[in-house]
C-alpha atoms as a PDB file:
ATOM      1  CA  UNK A   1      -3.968  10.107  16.118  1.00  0.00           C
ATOM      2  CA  UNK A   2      -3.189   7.600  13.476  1.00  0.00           C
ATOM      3  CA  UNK A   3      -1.182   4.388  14.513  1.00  0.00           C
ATOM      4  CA  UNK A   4       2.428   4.860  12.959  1.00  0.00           C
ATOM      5  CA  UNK A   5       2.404   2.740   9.503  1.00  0.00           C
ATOM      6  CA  UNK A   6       5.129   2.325   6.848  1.00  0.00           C
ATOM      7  CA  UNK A   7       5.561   3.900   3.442  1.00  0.00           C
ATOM      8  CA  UNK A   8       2.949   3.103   0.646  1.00  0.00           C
ATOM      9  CA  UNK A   9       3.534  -0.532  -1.815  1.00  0.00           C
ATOM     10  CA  UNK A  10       2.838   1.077  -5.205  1.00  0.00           C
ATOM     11  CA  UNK A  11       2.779  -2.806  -6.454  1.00  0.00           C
ATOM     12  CA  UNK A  12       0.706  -3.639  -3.891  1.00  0.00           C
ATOM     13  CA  UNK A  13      -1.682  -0.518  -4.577  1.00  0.00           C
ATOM     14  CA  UNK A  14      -1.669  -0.965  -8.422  1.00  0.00           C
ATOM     15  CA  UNK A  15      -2.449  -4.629  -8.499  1.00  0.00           C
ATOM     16  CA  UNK A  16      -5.030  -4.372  -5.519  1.00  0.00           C
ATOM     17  CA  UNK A  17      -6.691  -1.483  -7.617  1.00  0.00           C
ATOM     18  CA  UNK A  18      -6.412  -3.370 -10.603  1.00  0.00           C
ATOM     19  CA  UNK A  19      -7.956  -6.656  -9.246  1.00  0.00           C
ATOM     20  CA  UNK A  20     -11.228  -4.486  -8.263  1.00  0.00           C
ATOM     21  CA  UNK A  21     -11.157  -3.461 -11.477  1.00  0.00           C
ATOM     22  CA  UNK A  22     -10.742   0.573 -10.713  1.00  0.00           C
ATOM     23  CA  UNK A  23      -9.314   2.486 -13.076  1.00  0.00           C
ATOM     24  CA  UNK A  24      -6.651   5.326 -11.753  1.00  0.00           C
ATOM     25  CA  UNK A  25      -9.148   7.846 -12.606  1.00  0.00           C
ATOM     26  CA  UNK A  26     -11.565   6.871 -10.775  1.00  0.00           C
ATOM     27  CA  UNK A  27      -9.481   6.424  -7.628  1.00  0.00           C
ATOM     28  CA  UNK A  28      -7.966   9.551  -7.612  1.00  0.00           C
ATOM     29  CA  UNK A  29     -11.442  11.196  -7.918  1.00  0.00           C
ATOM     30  CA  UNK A  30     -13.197   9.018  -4.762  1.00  0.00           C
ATOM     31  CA  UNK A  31     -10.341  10.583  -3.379  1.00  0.00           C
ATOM     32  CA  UNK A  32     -10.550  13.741  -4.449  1.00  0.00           C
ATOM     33  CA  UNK A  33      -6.996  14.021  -5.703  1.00  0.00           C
ATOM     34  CA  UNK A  34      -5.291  15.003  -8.419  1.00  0.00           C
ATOM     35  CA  UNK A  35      -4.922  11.876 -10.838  1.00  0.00           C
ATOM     36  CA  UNK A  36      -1.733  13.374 -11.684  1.00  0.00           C
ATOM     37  CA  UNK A  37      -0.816  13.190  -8.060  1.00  0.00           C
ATOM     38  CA  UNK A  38      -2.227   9.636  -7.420  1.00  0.00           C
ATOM     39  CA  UNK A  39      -0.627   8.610 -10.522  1.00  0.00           C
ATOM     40  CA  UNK A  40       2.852   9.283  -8.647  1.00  0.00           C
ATOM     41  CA  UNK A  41       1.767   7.178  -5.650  1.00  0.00           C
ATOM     42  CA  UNK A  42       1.304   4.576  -7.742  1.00  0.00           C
ATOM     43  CA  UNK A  43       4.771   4.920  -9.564  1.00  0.00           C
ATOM     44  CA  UNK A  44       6.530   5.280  -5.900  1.00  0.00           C
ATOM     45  CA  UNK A  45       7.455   8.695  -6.514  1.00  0.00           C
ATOM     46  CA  UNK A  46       5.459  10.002  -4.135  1.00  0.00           C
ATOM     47  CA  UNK A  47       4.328   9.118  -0.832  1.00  0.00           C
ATOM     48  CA  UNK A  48       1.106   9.818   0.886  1.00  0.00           C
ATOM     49  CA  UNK A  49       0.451  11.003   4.554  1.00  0.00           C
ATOM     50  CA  UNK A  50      -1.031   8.316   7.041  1.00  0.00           C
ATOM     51  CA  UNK A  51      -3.930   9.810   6.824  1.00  0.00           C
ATOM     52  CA  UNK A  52      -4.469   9.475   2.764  1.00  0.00           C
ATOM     53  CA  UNK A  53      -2.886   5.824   3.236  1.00  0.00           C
ATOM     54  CA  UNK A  54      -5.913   5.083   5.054  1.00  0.00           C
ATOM     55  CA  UNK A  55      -8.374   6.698   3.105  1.00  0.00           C
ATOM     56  CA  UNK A  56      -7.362   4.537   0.211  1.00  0.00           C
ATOM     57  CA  UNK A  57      -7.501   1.243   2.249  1.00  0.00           C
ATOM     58  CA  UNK A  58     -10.946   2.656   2.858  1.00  0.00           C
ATOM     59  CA  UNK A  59     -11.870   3.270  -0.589  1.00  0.00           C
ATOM     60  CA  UNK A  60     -10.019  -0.278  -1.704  1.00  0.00           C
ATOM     61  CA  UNK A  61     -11.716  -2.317   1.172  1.00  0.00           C
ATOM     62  CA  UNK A  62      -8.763  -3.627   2.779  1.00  0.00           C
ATOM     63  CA  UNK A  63      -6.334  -2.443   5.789  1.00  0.00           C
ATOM     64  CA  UNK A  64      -3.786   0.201   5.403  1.00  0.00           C
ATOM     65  CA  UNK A  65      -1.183  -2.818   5.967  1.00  0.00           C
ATOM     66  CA  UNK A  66      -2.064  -4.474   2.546  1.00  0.00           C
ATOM     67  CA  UNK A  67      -0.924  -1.743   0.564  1.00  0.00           C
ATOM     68  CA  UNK A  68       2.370  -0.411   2.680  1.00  0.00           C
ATOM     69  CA  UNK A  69       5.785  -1.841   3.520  1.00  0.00           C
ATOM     70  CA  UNK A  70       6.268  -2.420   6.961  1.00  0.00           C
ATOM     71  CA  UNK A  71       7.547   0.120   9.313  1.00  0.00           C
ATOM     72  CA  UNK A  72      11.326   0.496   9.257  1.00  0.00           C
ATOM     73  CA  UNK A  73      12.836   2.293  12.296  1.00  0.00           C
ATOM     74  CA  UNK A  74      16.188   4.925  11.698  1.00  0.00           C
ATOM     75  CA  UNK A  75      18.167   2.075  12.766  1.00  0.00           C
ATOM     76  CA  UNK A  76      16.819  -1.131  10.998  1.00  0.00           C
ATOM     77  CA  UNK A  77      16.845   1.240   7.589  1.00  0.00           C
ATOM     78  CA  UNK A  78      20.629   2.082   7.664  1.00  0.00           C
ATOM     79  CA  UNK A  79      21.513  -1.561   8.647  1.00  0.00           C
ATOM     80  CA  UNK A  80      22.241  -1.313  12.367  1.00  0.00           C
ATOM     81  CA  UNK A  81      20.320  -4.342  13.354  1.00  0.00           C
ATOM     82  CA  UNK A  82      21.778  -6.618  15.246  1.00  0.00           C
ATOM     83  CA  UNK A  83      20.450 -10.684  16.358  1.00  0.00           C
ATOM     84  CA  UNK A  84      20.373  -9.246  19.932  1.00  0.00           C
ATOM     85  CA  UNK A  85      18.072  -6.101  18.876  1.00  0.00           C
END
């Protein structure tokens, strides 16, 4: 079981990708995706399981945490947090 990880960064994905000098393309087929459907990762329409996440961290070379957003719980996201939480 994967450790529980927040949604994907598209900036952080694009300019990560970008910096390595991969073009969407070619991501989407070391992945062997859809480029249409990576595409939409990368324009935050879509969000990938955990388990893709980290298999694009793995193809990138870095840890699923540089390309997501922290973890959010139900509570934090709908502004419930308190100081004494």
């Amino acid at each position: 079981m994967l450790p529980r990880m927040g949604s994907l960064n598209p900036v952080a994905l694009r300019t990560i990708r970008e910096l390595l000098g991969i073009k969407k393309v070619e991501m989407a087929r070391r992945l062997a995706i859809n480029h249409g459907v990576y595409g939409r990762f990368e324009a935050g329409t879509r969000n990938p399981s955990p388990e893709t996440i980290t298999r694009i961290a793995l193809q990138l070379g870095v840890e699923p945490g540089a390309i997501t957003c922290p973890h959010r719980t139900e509570r934090e996201q709908h502004g419930h947090l308190s100081a004494a939480s």
